[in-house]
PDB file of N, CA and C in Angstrom:
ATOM      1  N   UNK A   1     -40.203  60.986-100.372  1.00  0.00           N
ATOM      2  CA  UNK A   1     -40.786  59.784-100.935  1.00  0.00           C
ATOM      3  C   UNK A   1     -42.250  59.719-100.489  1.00  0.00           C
ATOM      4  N   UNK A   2     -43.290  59.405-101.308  1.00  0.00           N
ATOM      5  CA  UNK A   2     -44.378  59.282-101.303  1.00  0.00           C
ATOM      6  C   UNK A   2     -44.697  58.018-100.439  1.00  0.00           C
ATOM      7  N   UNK A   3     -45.917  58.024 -99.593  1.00  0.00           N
ATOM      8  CA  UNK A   3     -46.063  56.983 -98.294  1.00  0.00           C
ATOM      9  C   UNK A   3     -46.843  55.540 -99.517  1.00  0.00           C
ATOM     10  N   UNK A   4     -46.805  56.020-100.694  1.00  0.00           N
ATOM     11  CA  UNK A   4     -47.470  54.435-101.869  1.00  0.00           C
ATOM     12  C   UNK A   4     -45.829  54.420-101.764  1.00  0.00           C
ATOM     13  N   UNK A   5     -45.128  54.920-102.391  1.00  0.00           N
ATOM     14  CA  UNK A   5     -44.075  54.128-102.588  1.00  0.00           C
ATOM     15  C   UNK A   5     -43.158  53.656-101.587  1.00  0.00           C
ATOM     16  N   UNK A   6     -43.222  54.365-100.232  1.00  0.00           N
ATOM     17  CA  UNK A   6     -42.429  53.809 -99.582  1.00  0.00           C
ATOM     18  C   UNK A   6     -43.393  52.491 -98.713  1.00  0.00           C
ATOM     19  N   UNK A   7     -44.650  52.505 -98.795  1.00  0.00           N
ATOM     20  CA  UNK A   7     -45.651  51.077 -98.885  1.00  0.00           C
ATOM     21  C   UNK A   7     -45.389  50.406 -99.225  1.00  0.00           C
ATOM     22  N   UNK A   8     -44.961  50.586-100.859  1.00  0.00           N
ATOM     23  CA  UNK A   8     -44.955  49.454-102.316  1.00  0.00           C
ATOM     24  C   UNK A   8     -43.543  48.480-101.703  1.00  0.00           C
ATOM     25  N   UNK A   9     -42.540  49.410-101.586  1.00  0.00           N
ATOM     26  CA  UNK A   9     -41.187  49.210-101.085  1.00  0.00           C
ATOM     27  C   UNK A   9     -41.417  47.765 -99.804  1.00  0.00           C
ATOM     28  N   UNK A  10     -42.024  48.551 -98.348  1.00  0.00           N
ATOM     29  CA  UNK A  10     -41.878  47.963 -97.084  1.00  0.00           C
ATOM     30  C   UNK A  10     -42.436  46.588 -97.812  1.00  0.00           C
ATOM     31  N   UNK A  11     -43.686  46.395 -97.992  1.00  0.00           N
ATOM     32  CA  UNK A  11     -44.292  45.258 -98.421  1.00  0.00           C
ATOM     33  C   UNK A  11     -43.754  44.568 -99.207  1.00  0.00           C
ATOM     34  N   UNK A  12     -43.007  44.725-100.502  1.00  0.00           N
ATOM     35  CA  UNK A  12     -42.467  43.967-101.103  1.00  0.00           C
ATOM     36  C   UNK A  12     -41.494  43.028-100.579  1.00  0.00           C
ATOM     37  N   UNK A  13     -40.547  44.104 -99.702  1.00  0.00           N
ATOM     38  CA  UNK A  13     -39.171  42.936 -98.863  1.00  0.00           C
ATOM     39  C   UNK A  13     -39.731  42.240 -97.879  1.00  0.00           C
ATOM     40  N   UNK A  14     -40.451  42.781 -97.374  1.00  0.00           N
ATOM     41  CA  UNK A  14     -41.728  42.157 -96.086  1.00  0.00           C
ATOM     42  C   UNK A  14     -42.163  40.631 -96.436  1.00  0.00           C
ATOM     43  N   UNK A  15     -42.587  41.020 -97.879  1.00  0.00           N
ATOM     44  CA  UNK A  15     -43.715  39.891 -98.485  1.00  0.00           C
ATOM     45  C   UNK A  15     -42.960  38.451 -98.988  1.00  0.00           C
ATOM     46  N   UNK A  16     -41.696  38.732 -99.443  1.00  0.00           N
ATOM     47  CA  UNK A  16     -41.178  37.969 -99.782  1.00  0.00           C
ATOM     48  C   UNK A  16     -39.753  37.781 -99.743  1.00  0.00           C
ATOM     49  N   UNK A  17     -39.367  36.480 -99.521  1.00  0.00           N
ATOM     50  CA  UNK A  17     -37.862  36.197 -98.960  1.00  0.00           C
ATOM     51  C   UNK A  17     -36.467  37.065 -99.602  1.00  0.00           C
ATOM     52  N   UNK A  18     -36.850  36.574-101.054  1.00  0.00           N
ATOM     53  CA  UNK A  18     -35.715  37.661-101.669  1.00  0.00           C
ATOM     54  C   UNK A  18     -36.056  38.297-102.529  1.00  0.00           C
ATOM     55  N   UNK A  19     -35.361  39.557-102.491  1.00  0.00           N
ATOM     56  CA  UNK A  19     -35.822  40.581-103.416  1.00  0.00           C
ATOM     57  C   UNK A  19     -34.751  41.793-104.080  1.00  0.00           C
ATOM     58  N   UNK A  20     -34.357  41.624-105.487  1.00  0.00           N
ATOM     59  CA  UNK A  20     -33.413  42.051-105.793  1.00  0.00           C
ATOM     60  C   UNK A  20     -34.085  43.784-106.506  1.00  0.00           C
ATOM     61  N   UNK A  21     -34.039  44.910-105.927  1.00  0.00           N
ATOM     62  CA  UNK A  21     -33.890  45.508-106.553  1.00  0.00           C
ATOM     63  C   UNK A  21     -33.008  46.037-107.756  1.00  0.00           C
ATOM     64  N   UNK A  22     -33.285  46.065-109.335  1.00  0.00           N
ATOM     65  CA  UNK A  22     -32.308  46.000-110.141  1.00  0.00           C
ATOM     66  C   UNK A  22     -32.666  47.206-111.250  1.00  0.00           C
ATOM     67  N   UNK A  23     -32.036  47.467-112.387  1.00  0.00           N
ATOM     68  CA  UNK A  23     -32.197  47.418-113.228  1.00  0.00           C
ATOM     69  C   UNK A  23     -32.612  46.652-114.545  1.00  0.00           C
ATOM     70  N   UNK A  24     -33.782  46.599-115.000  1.00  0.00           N
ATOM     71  CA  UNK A  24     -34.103  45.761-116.064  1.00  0.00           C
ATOM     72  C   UNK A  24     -34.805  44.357-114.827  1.00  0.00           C
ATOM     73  N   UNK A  25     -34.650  43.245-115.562  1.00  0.00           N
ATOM     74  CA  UNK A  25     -35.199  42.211-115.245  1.00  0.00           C
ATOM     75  C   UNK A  25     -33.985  41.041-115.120  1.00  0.00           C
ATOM     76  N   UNK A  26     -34.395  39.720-113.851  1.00  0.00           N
ATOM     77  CA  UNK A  26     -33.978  38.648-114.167  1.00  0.00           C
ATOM     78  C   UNK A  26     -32.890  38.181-115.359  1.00  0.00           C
ATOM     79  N   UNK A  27     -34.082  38.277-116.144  1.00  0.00           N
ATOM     80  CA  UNK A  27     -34.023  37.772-117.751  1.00  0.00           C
ATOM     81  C   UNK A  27     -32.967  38.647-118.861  1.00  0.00           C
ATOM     82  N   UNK A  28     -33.499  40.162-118.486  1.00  0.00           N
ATOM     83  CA  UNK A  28     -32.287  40.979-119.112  1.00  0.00           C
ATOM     84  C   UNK A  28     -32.170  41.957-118.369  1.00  0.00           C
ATOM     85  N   UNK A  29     -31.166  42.018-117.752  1.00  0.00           N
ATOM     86  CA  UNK A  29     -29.965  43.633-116.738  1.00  0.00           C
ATOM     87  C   UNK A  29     -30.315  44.372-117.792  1.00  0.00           C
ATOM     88  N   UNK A  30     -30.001  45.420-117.651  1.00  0.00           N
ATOM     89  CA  UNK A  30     -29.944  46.900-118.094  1.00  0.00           C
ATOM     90  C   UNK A  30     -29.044  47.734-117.926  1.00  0.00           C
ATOM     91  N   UNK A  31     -28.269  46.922-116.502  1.00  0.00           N
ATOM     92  CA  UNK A  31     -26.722  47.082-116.377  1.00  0.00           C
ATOM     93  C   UNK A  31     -25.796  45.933-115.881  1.00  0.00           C
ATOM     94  N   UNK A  32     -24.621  46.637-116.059  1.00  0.00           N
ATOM     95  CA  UNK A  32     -23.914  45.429-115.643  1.00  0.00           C
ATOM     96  C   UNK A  32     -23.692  44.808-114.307  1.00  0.00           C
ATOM     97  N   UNK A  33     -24.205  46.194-113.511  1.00  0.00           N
ATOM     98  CA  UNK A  33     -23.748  45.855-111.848  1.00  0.00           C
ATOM     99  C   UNK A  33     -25.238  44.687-111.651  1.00  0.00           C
ATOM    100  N   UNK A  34     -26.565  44.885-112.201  1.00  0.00           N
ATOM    101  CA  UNK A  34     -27.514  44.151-111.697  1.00  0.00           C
ATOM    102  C   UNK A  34     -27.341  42.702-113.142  1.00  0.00           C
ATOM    103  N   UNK A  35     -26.536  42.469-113.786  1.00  0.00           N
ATOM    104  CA  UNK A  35     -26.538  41.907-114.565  1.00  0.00           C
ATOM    105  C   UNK A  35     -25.501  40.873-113.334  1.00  0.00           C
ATOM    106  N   UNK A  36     -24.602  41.315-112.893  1.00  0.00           N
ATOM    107  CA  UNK A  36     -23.505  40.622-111.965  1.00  0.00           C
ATOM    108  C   UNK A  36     -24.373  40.184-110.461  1.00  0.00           C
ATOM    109  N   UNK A  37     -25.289  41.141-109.818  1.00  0.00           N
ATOM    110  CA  UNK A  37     -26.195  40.546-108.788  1.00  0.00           C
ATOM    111  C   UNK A  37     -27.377  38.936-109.142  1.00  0.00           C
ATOM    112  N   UNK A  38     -27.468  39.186-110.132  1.00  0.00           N
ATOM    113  CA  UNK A  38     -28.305  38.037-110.510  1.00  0.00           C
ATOM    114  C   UNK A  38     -27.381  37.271-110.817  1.00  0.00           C
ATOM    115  N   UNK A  39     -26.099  36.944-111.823  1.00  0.00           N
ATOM    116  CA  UNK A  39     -25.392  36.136-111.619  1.00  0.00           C
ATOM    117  C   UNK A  39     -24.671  35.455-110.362  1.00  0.00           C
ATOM    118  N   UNK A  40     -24.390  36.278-109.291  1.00  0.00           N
ATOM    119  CA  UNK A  40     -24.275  35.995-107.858  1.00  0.00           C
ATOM    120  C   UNK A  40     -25.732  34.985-107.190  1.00  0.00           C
ATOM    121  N   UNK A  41     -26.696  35.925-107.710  1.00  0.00           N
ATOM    122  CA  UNK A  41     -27.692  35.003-106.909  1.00  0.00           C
ATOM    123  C   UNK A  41     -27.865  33.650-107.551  1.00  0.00           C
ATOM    124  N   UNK A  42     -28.139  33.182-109.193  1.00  0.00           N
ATOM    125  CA  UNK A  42     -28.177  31.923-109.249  1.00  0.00           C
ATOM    126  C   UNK A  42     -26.785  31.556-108.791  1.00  0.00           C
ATOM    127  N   UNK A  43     -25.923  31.781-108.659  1.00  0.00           N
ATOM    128  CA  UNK A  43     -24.488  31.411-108.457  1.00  0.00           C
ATOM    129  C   UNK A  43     -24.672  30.012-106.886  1.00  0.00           C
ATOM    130  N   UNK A  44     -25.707  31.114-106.229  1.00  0.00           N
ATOM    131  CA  UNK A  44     -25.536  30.698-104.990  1.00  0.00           C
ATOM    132  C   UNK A  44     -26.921  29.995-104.552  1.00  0.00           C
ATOM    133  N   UNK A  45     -27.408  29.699-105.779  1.00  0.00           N
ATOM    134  CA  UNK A  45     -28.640  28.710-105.489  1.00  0.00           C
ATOM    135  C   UNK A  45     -30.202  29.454-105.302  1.00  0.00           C
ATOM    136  N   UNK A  46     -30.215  30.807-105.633  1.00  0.00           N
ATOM    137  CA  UNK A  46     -31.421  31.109-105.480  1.00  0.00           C
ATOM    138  C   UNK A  46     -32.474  30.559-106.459  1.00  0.00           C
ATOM    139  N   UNK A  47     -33.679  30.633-105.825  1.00  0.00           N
ATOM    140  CA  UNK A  47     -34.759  29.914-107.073  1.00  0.00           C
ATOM    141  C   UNK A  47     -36.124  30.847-106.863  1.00  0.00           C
ATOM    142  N   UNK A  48     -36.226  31.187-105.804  1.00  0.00           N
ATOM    143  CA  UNK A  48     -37.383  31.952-105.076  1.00  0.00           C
ATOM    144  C   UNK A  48     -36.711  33.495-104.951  1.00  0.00           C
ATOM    145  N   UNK A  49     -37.135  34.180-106.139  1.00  0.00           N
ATOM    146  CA  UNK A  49     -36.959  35.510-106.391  1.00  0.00           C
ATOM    147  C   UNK A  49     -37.429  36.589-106.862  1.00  0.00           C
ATOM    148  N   UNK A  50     -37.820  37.826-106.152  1.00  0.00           N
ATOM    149  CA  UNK A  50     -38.490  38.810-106.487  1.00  0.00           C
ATOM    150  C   UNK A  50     -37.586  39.588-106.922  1.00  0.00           C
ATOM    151  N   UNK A  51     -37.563  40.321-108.037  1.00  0.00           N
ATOM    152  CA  UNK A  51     -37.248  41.041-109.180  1.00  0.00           C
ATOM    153  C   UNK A  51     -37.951  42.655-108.962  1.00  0.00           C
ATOM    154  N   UNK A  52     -37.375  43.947-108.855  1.00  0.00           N
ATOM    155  CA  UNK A  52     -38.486  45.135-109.334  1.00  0.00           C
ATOM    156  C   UNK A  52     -37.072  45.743-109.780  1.00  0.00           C
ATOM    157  N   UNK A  53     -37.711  45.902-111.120  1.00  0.00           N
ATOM    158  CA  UNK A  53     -37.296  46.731-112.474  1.00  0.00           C
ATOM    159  C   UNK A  53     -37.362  48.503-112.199  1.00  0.00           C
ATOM    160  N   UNK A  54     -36.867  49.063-111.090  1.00  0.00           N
ATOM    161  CA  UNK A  54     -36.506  50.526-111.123  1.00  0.00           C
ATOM    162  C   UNK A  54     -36.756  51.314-112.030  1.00  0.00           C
ATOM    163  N   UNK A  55     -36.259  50.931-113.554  1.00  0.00           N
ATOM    164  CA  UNK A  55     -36.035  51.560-114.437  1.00  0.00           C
ATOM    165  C   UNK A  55     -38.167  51.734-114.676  1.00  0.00           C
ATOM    166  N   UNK A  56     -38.522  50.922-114.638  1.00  0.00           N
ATOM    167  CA  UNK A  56     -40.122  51.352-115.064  1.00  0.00           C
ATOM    168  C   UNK A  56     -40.965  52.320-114.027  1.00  0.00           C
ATOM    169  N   UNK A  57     -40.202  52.959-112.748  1.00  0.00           N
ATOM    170  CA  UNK A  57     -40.699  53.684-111.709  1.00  0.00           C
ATOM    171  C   UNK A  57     -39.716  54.836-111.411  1.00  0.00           C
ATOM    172  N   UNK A  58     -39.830  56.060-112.102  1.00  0.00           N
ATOM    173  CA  UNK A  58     -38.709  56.743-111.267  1.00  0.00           C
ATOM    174  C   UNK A  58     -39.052  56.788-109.779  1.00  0.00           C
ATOM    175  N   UNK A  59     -40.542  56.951-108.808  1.00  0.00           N
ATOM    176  CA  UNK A  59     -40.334  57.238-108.148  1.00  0.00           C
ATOM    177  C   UNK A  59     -40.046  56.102-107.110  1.00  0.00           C
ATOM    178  N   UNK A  60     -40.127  54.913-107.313  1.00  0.00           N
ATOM    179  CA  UNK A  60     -39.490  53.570-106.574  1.00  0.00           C
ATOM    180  C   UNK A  60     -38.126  53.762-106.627  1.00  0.00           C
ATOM    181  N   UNK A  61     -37.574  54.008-107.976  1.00  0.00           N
ATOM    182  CA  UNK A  61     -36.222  54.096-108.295  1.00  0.00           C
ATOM    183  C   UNK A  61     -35.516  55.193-107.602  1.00  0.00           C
ATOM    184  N   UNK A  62     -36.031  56.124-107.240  1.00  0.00           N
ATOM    185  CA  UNK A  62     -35.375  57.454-106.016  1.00  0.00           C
ATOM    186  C   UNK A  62     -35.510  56.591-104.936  1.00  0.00           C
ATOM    187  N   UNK A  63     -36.842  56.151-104.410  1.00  0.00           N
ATOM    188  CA  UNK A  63     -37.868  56.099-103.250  1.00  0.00           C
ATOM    189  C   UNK A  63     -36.855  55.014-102.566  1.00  0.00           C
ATOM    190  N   UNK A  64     -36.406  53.822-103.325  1.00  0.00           N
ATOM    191  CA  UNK A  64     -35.517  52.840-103.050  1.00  0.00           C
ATOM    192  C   UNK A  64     -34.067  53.315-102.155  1.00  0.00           C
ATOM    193  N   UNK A  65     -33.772  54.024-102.705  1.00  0.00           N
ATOM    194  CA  UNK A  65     -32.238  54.779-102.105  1.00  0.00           C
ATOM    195  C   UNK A  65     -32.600  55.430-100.720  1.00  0.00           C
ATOM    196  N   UNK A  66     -33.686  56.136-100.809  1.00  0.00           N
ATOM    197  CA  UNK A  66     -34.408  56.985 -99.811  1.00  0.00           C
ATOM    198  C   UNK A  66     -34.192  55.648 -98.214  1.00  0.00           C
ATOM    199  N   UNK A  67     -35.358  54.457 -98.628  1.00  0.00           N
ATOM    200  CA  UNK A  67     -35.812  53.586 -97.893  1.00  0.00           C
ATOM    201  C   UNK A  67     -34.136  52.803 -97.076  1.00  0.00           C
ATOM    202  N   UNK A  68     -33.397  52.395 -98.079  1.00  0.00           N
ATOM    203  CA  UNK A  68     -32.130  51.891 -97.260  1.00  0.00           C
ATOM    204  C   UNK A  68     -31.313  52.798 -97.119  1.00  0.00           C
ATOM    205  N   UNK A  69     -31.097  54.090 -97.551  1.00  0.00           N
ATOM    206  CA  UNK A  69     -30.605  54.990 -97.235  1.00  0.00           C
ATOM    207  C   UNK A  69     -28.608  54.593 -97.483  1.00  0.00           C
ATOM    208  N   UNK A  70     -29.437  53.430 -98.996  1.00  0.00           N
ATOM    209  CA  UNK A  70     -27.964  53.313 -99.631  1.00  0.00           C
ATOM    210  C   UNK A  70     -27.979  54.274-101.399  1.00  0.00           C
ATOM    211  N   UNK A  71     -26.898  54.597-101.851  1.00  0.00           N
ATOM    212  CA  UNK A  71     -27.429  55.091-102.906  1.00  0.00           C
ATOM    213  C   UNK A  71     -27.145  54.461-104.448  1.00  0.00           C
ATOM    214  N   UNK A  72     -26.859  53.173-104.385  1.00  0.00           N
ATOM    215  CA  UNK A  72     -27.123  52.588-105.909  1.00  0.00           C
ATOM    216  C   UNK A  72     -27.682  51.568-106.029  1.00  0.00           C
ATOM    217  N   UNK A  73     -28.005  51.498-106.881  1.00  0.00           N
ATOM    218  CA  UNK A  73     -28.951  50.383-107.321  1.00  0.00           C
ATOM    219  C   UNK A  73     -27.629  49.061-108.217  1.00  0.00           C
ATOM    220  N   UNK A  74     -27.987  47.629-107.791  1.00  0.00           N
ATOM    221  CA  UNK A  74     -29.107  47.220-107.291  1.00  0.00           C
ATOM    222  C   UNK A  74     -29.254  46.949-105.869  1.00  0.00           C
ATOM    223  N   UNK A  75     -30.198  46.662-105.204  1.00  0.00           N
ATOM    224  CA  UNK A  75     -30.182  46.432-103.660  1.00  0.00           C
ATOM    225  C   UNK A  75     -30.706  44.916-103.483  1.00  0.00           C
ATOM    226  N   UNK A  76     -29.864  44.434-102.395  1.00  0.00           N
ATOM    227  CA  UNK A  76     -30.321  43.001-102.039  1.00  0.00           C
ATOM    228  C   UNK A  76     -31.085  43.489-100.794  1.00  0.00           C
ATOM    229  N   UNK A  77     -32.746  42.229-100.744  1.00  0.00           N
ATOM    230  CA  UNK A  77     -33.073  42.315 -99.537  1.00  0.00           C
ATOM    231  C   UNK A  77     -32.990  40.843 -99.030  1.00  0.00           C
ATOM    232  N   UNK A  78     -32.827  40.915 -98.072  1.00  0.00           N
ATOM    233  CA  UNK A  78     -33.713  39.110 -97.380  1.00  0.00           C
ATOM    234  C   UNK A  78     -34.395  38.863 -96.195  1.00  0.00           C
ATOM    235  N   UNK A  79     -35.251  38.554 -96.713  1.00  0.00           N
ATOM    236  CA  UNK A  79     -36.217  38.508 -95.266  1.00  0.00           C
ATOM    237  C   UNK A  79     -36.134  39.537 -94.414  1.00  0.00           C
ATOM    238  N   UNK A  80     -36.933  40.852 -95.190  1.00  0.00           N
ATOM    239  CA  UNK A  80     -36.892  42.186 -95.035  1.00  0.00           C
ATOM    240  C   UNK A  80     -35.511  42.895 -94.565  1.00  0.00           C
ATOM    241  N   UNK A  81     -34.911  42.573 -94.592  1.00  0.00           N
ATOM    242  CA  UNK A  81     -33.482  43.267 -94.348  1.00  0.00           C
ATOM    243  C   UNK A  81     -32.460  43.547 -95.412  1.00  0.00           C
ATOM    244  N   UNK A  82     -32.114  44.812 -95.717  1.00  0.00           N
ATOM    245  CA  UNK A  82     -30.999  45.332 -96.466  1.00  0.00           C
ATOM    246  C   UNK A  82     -29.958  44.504 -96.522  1.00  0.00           C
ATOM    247  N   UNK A  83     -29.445  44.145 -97.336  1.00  0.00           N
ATOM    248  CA  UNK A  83     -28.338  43.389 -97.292  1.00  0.00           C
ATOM    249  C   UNK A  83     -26.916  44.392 -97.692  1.00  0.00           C
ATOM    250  N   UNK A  84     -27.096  44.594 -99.194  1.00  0.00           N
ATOM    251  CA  UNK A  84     -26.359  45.467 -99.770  1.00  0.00           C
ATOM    252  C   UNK A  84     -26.535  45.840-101.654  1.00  0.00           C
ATOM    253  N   UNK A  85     -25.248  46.082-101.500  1.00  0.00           N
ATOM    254  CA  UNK A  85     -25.177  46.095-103.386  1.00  0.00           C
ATOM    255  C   UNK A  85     -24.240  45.070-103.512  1.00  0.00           C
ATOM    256  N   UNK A  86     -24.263  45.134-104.344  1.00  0.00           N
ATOM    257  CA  UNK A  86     -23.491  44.239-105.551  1.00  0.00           C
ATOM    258  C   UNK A  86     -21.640  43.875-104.821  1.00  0.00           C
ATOM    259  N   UNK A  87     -21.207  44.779-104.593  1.00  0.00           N
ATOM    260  CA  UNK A  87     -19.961  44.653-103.920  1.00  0.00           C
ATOM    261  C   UNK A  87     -20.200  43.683-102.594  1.00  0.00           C
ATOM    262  N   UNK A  88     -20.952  44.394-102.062  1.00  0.00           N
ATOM    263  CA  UNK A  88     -21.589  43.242-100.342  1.00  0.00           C
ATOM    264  C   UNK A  88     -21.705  42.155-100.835  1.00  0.00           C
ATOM    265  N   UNK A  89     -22.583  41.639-101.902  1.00  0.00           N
ATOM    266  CA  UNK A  89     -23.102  40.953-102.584  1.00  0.00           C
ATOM    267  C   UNK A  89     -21.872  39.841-102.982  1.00  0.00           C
ATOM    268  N   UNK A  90     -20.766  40.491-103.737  1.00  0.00           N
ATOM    269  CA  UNK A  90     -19.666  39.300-103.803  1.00  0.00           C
ATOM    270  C   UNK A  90     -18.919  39.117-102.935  1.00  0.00           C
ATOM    271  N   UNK A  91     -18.870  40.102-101.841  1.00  0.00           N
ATOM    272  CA  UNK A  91     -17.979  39.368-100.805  1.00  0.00           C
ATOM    273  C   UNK A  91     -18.597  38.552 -99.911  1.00  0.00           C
ATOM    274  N   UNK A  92     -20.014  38.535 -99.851  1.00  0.00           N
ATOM    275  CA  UNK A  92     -20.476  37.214 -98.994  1.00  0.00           C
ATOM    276  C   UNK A  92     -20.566  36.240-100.029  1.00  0.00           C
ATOM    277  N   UNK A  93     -20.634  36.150-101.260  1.00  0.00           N
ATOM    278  CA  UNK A  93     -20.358  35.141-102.004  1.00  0.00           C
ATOM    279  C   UNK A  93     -19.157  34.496-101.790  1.00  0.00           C
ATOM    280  N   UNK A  94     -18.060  34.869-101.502  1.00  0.00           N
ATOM    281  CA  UNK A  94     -16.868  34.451-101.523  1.00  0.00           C
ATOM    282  C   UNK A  94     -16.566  33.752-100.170  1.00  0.00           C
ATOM    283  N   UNK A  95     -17.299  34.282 -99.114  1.00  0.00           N
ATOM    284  CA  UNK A  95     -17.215  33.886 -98.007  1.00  0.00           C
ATOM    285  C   UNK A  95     -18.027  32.534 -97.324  1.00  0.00           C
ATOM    286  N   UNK A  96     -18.644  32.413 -98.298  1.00  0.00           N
ATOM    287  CA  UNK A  96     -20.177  31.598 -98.180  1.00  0.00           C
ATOM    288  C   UNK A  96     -21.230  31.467 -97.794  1.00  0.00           C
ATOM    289  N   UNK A  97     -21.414  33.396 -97.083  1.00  0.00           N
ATOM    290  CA  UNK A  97     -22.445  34.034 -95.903  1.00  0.00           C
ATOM    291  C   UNK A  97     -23.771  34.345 -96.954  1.00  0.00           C
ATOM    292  N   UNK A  98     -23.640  34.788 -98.191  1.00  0.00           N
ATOM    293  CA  UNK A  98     -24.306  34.910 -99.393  1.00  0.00           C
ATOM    294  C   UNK A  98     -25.756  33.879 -98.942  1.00  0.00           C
ATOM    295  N   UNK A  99     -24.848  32.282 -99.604  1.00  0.00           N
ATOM    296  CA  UNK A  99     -25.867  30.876 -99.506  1.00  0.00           C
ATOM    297  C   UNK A  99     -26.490  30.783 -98.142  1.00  0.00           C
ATOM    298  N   UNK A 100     -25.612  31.013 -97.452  1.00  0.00           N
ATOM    299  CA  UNK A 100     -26.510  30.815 -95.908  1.00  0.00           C
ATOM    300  C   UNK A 100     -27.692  31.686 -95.696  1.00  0.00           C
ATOM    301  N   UNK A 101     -27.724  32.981 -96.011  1.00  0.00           N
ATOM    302  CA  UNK A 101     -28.594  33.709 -96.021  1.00  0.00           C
ATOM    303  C   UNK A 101     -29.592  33.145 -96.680  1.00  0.00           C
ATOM    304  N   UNK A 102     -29.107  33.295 -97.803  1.00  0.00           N
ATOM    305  CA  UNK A 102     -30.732  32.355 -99.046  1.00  0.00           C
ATOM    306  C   UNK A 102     -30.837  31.328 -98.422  1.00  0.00           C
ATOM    307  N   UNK A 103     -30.435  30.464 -97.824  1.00  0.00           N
ATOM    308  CA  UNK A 103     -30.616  29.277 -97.631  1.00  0.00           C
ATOM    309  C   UNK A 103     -31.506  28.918 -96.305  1.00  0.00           C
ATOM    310  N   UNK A 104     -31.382  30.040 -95.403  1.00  0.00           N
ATOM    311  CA  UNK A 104     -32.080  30.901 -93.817  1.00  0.00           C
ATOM    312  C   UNK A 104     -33.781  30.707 -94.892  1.00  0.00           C
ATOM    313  N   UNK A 105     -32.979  32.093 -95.586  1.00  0.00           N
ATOM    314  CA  UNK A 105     -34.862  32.301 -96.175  1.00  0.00           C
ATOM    315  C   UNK A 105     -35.528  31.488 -96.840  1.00  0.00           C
ATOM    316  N   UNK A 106     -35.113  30.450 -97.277  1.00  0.00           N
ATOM    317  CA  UNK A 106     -35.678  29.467 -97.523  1.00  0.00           C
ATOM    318  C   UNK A 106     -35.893  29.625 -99.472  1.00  0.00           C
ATOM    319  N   UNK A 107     -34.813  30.367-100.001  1.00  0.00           N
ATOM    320  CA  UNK A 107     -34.952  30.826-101.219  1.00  0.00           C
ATOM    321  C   UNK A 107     -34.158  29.806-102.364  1.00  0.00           C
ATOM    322  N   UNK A 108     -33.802  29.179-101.875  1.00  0.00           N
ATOM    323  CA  UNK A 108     -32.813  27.877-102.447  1.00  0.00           C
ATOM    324  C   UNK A 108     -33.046  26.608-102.571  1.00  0.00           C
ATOM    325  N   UNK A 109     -33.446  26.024-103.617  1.00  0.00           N
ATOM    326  CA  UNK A 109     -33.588  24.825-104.057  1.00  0.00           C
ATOM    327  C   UNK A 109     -33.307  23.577-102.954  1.00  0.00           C
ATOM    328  N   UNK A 110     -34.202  22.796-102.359  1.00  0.00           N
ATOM    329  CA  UNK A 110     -34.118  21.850-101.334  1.00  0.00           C
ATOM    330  C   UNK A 110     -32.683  21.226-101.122  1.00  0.00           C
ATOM    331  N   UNK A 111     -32.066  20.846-102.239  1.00  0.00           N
ATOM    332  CA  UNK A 111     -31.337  19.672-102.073  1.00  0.00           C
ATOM    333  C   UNK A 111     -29.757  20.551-102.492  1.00  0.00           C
ATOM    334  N   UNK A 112     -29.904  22.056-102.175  1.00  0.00           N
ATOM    335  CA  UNK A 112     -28.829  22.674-101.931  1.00  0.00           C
ATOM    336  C   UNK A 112     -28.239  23.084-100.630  1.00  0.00           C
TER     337      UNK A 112
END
């Protein structure tokens, strides 16, 4: 991995509370597993969210797997820390460790 992309990477989770590496966008997945992470995250009150679209970078999109040294996409961060994929992802949903996290980073609507 190139030291821009693994830069682009550190700084991004660094810079901001949450950050969903995905496929596609927010607005439209590109798959279903990051189509189901964003449904998890508004699920659980996120409002404050960084989005990077993989699919427009192959080398973020390798560089990403490289950096958490997980290998699918999409990846949760929070407040620079790996969280997981999509599976991690619903079982702290279920548990209610999900909201607490967003809710730590301060990524969740006040009066949630």
């Amino acid at each position: 991995m190139s030291s821009d992309v693994n830069d682009f990477i550190k700084n991004t989770v660094t810079e901001h509370p949450v950050v969903l590496f995905m496929k596609g966008t927010a607005q439209f997945p590109q798959c279903g597993f990051s189509g189901k992470a964003i449904e998890l995250l508004r699920a659980n009150g996120v409002r404050k969210l960084v989005t990077v679209n993989v699919l427009e970078d192959p080398e973020v999109r390798e560089g990403i797997k490289t950096y958490s040294n997980w290998p699918t996409i999409p990846q949760l961060y929070v407040k620079g820390e790996f969280i997981g994929g999509v599976d991690i992802m619903d079982e702290m949903s279920k548990s209610g460790e999900l909201k607490k996290e967003l809710q730590a980073a301060g990524a969740c609507a006040d009066d949630e």
